[in-house]
C-alpha atoms as a PDB file:
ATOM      1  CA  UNK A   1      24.800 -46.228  -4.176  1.00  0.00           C
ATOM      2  CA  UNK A   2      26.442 -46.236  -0.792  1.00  0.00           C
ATOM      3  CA  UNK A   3      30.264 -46.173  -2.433  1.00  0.00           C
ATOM      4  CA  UNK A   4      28.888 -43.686  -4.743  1.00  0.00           C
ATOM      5  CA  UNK A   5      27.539 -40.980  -2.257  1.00  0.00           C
ATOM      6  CA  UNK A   6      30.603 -42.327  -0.254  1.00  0.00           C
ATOM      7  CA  UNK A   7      29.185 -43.599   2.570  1.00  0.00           C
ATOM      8  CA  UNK A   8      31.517 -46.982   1.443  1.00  0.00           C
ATOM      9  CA  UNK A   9      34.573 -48.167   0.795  1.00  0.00           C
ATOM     10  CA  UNK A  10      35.487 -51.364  -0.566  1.00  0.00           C
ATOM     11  CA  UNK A  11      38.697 -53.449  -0.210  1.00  0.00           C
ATOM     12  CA  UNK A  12      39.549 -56.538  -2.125  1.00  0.00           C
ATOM     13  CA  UNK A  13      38.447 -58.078  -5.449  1.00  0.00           C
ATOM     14  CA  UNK A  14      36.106 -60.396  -4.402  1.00  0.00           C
ATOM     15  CA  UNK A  15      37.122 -63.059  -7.317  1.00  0.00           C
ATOM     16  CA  UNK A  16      35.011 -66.218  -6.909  1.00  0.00           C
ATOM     17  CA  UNK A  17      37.317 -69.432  -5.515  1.00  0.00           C
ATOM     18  CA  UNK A  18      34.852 -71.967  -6.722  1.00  0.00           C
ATOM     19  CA  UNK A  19      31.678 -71.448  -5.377  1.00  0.00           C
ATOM     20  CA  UNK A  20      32.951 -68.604  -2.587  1.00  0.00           C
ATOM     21  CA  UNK A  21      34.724 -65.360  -2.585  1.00  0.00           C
ATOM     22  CA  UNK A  22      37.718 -64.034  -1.375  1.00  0.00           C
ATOM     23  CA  UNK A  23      38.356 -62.079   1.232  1.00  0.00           C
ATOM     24  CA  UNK A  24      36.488 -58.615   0.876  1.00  0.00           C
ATOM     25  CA  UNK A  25      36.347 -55.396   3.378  1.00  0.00           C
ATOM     26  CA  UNK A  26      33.543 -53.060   3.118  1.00  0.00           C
ATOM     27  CA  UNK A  27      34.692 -49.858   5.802  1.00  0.00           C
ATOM     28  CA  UNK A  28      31.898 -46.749   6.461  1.00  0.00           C
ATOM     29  CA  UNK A  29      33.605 -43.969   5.497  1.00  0.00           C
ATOM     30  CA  UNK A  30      33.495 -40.499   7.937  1.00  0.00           C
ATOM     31  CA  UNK A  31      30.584 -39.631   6.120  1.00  0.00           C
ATOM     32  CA  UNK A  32      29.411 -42.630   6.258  1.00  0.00           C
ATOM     33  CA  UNK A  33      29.820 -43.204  10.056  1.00  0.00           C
ATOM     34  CA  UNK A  34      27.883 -39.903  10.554  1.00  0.00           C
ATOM     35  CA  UNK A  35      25.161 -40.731   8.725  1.00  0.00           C
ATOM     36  CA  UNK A  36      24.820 -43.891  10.486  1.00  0.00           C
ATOM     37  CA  UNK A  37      24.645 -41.619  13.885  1.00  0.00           C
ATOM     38  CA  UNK A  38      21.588 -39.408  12.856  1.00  0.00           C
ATOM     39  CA  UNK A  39      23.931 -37.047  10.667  1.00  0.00           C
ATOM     40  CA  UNK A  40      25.886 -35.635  13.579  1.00  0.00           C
ATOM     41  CA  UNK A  41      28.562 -37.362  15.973  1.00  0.00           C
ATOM     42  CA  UNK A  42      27.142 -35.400  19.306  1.00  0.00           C
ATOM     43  CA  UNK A  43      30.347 -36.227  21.097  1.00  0.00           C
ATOM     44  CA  UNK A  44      32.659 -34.486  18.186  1.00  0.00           C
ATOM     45  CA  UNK A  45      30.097 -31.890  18.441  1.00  0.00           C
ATOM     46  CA  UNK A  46      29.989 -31.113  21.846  1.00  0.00           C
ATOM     47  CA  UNK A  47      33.934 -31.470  22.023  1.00  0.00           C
ATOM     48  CA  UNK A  48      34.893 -28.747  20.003  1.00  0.00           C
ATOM     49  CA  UNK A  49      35.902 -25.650  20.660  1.00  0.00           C
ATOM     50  CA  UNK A  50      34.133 -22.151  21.394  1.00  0.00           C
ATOM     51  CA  UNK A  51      36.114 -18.761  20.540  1.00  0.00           C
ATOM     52  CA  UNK A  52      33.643 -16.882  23.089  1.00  0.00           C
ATOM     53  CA  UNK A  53      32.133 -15.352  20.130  1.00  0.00           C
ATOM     54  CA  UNK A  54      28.653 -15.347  18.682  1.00  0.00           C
ATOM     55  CA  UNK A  55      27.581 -15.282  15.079  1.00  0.00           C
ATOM     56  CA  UNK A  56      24.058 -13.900  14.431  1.00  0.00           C
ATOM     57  CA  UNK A  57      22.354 -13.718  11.013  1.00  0.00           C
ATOM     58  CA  UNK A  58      19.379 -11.094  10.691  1.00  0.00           C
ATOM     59  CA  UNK A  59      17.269 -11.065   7.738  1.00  0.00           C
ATOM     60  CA  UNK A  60      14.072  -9.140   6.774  1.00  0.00           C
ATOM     61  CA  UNK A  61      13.363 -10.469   3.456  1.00  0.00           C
ATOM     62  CA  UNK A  62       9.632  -8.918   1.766  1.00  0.00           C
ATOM     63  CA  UNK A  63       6.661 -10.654   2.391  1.00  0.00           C
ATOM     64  CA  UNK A  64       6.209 -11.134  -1.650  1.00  0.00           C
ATOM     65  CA  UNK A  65       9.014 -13.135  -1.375  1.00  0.00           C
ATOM     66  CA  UNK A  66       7.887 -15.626   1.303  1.00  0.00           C
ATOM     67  CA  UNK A  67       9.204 -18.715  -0.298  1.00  0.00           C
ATOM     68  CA  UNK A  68      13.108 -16.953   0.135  1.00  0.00           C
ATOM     69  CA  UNK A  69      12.251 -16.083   3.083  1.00  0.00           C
ATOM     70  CA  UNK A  70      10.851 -19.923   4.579  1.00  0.00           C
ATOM     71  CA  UNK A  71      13.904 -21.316   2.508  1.00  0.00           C
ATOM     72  CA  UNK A  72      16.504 -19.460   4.464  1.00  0.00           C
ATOM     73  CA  UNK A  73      14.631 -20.274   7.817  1.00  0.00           C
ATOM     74  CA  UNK A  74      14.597 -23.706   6.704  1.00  0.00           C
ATOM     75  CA  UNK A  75      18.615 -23.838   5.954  1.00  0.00           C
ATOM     76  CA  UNK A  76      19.166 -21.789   9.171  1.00  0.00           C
ATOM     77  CA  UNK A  77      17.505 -24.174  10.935  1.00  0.00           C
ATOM     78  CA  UNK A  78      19.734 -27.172   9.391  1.00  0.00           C
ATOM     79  CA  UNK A  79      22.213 -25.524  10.097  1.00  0.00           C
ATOM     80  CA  UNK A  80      21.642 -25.745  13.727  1.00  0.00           C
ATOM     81  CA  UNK A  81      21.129 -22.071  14.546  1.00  0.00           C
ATOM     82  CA  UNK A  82      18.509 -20.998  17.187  1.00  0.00           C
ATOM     83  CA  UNK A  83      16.372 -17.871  16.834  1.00  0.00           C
ATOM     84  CA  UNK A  84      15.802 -15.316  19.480  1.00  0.00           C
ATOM     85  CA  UNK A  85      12.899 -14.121  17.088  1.00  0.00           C
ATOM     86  CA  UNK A  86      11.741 -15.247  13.506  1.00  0.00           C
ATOM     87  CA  UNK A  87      14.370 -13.303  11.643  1.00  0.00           C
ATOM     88  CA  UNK A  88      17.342 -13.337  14.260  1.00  0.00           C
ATOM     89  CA  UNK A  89      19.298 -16.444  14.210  1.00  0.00           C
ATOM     90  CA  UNK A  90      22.185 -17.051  16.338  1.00  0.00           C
ATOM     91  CA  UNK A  91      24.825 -19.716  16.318  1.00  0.00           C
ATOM     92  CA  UNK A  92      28.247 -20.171  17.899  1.00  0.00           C
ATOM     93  CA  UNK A  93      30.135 -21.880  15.133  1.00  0.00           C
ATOM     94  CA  UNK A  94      31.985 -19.887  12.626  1.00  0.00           C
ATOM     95  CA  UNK A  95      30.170 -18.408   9.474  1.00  0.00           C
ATOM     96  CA  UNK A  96      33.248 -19.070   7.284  1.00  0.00           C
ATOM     97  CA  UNK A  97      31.743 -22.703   6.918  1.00  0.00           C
ATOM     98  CA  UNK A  98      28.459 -21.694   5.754  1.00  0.00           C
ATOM     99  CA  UNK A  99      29.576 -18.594   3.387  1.00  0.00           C
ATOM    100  CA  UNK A 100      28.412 -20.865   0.103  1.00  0.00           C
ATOM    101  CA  UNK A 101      25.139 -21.156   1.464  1.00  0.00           C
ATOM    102  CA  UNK A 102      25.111 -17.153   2.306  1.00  0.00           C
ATOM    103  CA  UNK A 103      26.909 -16.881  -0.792  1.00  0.00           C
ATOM    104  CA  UNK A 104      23.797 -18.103  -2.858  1.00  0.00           C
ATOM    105  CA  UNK A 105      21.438 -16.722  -1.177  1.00  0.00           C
ATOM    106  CA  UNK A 106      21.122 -13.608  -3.305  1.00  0.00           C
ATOM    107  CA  UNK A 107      19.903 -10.745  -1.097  1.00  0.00           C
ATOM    108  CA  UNK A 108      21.503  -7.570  -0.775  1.00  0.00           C
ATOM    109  CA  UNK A 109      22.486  -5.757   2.709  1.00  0.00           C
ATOM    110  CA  UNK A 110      19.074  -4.473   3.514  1.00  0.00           C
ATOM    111  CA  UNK A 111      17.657  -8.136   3.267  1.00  0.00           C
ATOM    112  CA  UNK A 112      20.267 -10.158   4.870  1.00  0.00           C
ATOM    113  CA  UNK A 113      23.014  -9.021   7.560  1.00  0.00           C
ATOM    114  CA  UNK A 114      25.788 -11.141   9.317  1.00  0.00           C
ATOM    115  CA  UNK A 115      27.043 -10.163  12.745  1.00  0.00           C
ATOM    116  CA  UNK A 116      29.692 -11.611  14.709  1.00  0.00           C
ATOM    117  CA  UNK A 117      30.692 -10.726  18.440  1.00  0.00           C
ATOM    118  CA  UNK A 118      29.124 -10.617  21.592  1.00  0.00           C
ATOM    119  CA  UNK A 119      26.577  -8.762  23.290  1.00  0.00           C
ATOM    120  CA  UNK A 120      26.808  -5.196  24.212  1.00  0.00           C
ATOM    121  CA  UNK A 121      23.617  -5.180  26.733  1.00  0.00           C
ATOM    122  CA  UNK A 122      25.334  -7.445  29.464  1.00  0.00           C
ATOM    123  CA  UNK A 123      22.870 -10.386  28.382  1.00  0.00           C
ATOM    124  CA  UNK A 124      24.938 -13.760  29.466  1.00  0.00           C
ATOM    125  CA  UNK A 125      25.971 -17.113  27.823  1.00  0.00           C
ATOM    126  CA  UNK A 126      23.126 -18.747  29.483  1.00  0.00           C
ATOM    127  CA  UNK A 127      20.746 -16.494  28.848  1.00  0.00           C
ATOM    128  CA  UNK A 128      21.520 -16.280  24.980  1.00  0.00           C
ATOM    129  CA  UNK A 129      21.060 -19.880  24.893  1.00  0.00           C
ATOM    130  CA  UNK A 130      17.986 -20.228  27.174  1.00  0.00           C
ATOM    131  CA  UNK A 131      16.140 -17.730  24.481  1.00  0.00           C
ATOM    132  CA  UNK A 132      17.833 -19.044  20.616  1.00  0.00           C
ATOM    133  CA  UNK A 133      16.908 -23.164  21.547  1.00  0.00           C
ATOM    134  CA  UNK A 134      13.882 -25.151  22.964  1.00  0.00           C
ATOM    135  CA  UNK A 135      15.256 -27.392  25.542  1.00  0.00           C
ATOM    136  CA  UNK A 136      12.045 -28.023  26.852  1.00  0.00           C
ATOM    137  CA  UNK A 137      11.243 -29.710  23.305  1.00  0.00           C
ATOM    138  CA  UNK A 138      15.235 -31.392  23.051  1.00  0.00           C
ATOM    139  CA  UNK A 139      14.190 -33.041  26.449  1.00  0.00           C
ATOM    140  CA  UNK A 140      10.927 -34.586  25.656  1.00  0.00           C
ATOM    141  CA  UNK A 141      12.369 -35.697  22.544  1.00  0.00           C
ATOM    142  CA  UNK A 142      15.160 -37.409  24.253  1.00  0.00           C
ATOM    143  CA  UNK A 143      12.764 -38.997  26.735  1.00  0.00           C
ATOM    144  CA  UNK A 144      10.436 -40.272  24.002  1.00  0.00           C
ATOM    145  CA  UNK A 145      13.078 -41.781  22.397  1.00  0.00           C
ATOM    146  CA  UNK A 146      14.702 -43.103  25.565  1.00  0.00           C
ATOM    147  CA  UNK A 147      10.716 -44.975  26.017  1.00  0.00           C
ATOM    148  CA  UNK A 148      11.043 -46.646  22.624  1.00  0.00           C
ATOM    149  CA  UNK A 149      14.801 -47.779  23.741  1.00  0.00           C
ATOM    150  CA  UNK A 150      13.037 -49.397  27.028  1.00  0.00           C
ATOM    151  CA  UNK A 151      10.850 -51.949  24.303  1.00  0.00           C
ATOM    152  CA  UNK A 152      14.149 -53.276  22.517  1.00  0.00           C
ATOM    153  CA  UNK A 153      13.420 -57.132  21.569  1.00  0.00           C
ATOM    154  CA  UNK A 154      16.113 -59.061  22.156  1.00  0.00           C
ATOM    155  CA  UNK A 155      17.198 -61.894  19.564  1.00  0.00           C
ATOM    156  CA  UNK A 156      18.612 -64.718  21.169  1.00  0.00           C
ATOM    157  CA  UNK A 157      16.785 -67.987  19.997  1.00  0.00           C
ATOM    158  CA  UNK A 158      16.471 -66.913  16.728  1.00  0.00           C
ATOM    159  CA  UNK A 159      13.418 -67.664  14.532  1.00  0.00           C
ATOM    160  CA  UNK A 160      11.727 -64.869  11.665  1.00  0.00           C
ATOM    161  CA  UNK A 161       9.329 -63.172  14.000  1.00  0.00           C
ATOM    162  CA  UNK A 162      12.583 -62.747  16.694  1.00  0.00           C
ATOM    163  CA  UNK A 163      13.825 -61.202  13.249  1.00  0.00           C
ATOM    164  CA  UNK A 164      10.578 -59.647  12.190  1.00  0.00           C
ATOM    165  CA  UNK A 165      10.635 -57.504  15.800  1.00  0.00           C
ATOM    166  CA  UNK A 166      14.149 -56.217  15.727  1.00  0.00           C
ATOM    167  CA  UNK A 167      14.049 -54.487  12.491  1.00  0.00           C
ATOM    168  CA  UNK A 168      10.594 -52.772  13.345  1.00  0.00           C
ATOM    169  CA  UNK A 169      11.766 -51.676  16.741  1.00  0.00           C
ATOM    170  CA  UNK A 170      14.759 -50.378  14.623  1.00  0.00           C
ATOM    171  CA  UNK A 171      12.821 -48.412  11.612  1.00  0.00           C
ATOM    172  CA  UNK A 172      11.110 -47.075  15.518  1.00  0.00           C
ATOM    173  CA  UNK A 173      14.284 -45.812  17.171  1.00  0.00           C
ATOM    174  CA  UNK A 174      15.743 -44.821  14.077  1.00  0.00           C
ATOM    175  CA  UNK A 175      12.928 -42.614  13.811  1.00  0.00           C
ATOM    176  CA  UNK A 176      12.789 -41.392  17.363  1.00  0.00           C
ATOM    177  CA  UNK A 177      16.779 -40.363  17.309  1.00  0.00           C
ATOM    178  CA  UNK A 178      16.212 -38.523  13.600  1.00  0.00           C
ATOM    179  CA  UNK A 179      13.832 -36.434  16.132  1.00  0.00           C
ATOM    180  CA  UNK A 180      16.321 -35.798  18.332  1.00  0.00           C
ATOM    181  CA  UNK A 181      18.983 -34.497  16.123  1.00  0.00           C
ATOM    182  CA  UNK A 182      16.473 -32.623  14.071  1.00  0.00           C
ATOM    183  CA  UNK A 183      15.712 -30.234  17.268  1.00  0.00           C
ATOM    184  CA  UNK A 184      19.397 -30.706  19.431  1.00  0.00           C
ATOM    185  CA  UNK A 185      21.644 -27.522  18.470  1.00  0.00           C
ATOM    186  CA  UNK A 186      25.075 -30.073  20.170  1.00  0.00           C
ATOM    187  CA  UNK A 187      26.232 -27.081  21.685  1.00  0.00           C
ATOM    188  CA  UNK A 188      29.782 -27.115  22.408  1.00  0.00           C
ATOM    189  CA  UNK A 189      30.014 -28.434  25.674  1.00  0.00           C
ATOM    190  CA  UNK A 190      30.909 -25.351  27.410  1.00  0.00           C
ATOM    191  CA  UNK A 191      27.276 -23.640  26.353  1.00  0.00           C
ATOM    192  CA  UNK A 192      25.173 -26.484  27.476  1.00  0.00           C
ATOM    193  CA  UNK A 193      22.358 -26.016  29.686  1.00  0.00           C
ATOM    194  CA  UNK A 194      22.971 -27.290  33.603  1.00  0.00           C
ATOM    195  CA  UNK A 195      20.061 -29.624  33.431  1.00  0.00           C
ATOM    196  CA  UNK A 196      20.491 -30.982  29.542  1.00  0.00           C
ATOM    197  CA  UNK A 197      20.702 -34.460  29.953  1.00  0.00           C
ATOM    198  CA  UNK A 198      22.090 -35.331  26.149  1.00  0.00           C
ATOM    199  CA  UNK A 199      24.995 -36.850  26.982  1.00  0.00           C
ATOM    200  CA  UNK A 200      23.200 -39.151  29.321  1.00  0.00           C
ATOM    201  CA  UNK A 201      21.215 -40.173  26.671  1.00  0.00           C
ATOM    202  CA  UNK A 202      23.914 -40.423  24.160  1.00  0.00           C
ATOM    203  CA  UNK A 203      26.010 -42.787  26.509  1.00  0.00           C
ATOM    204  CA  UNK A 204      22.340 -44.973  26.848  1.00  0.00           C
ATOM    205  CA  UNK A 205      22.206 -45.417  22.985  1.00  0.00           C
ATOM    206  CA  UNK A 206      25.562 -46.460  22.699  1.00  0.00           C
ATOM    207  CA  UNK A 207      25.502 -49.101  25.627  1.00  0.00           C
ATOM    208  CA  UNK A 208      22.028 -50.133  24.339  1.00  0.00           C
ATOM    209  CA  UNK A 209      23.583 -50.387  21.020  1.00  0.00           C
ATOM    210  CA  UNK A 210      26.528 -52.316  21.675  1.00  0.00           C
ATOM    211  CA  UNK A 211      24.168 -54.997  23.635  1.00  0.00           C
ATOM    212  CA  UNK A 212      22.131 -55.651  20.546  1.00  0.00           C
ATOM    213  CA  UNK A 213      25.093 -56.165  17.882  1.00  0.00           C
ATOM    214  CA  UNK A 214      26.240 -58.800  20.789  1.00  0.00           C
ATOM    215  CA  UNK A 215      22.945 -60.248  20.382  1.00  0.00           C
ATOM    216  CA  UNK A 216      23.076 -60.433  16.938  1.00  0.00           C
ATOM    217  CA  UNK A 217      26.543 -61.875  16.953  1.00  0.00           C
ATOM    218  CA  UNK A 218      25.164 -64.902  18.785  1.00  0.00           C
ATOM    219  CA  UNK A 219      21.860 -65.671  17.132  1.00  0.00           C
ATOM    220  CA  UNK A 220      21.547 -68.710  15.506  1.00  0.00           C
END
């Protein structure tokens, strides 16, 4: 399943030797490597660039057509756009990327409207941001994942209930970063709030990660 939604990539054969096999590579692939982050690689996405320019996407779809309506808000949202209210979305990235998903959206110009440029009414970077994204929410998210990081067993001795602790601290902080992700827009690093503390974070998970697969390593 994994070298089929390529996630994986094999090298080698793997012929049995007599009762072992050769030598065989299994590599994540780039999708594969950001699915195994959460679905985004925050530094790659707070590393690229910014052309200056916003991209908003305004939409008054009729209320007997509420599912289209919670469907786009929904794809908007996975998308990573913020929305200054319930039918303006905003996003810095480039539209070209998304144009499919516009694309098959089926509503006419009176429904749906794409805008791309930057404010007319003097209304700054900051301020833009401060209004389209809850980083009130992205920061207790981060800190609530950042508690369940704190409880991390360690595996050192070995043993099934060593074993038995890891992966359901795991299934935990896999859950707690999914959170994260699901409500972080990784703004290019240039937009970024002066008191988001992502990075921070980000660097924590790595260094916490990194401990644990030394762990792991050395357990009997």
């Amino acid at each position: 399943m994994l070298e089929r939604d390529k996630f994986l990539e094999q090298q080698g054969r793997g012929k049995r030797k007599g009762m072992s096999l050769d030598e065989r590579v299994c590599r994540l692939t780039e999708n594969g490597r950001v699915a195994a982050l959460g679905g985004i690689d925050p530094v790659a996405a707070w590393a690229r660039p910014w052309d200056g320019r916003w991209r908003l996407v305004i939409f008054d779809v009729p209320e007997e057509e509420g599912r289209k309506r919670v469907k786009l808000r929904r794809v908007l949202k996975r998308l990573r756009f913020g929305y200054l209210q319930n039918s303006v979305w905003l996003s810095p990235d480039s539209l070209e990327s998304h144009a499919e998903t516009f694309a098959g959206a089926r509503v006419d110009v009176e429904s749906l409207t794409l805008f791309e440029g930057r404010p007319a009414g003097g209304e700054s970077d900051e301020e833009l941001v401060g209004g389209a994204w809850s980083f009130g929410l992205v920061q207790q998210r981060y800190e609530a994942w950042s508690k369940v990081a704190s409880q991390a067993p360690r595996i050192r001795s070995g043993g099934e209930a060593a074993w038995r602790a890891m992966r359901q601290w795991a299934q935990r902080e896999r859950a707690a970063w999914a959170a994260v992700t699901d409500c972080d827009p990784f703004l290019p690093e240039r937009l970024l709030p002066a008191r988001y503390n992502g990075r921070k974070y980000w660097s924590q998970r790595v260094d916490l990660l990194r401990t644990l697969a030394a762990d792991l390593r050395q357990a009997p």
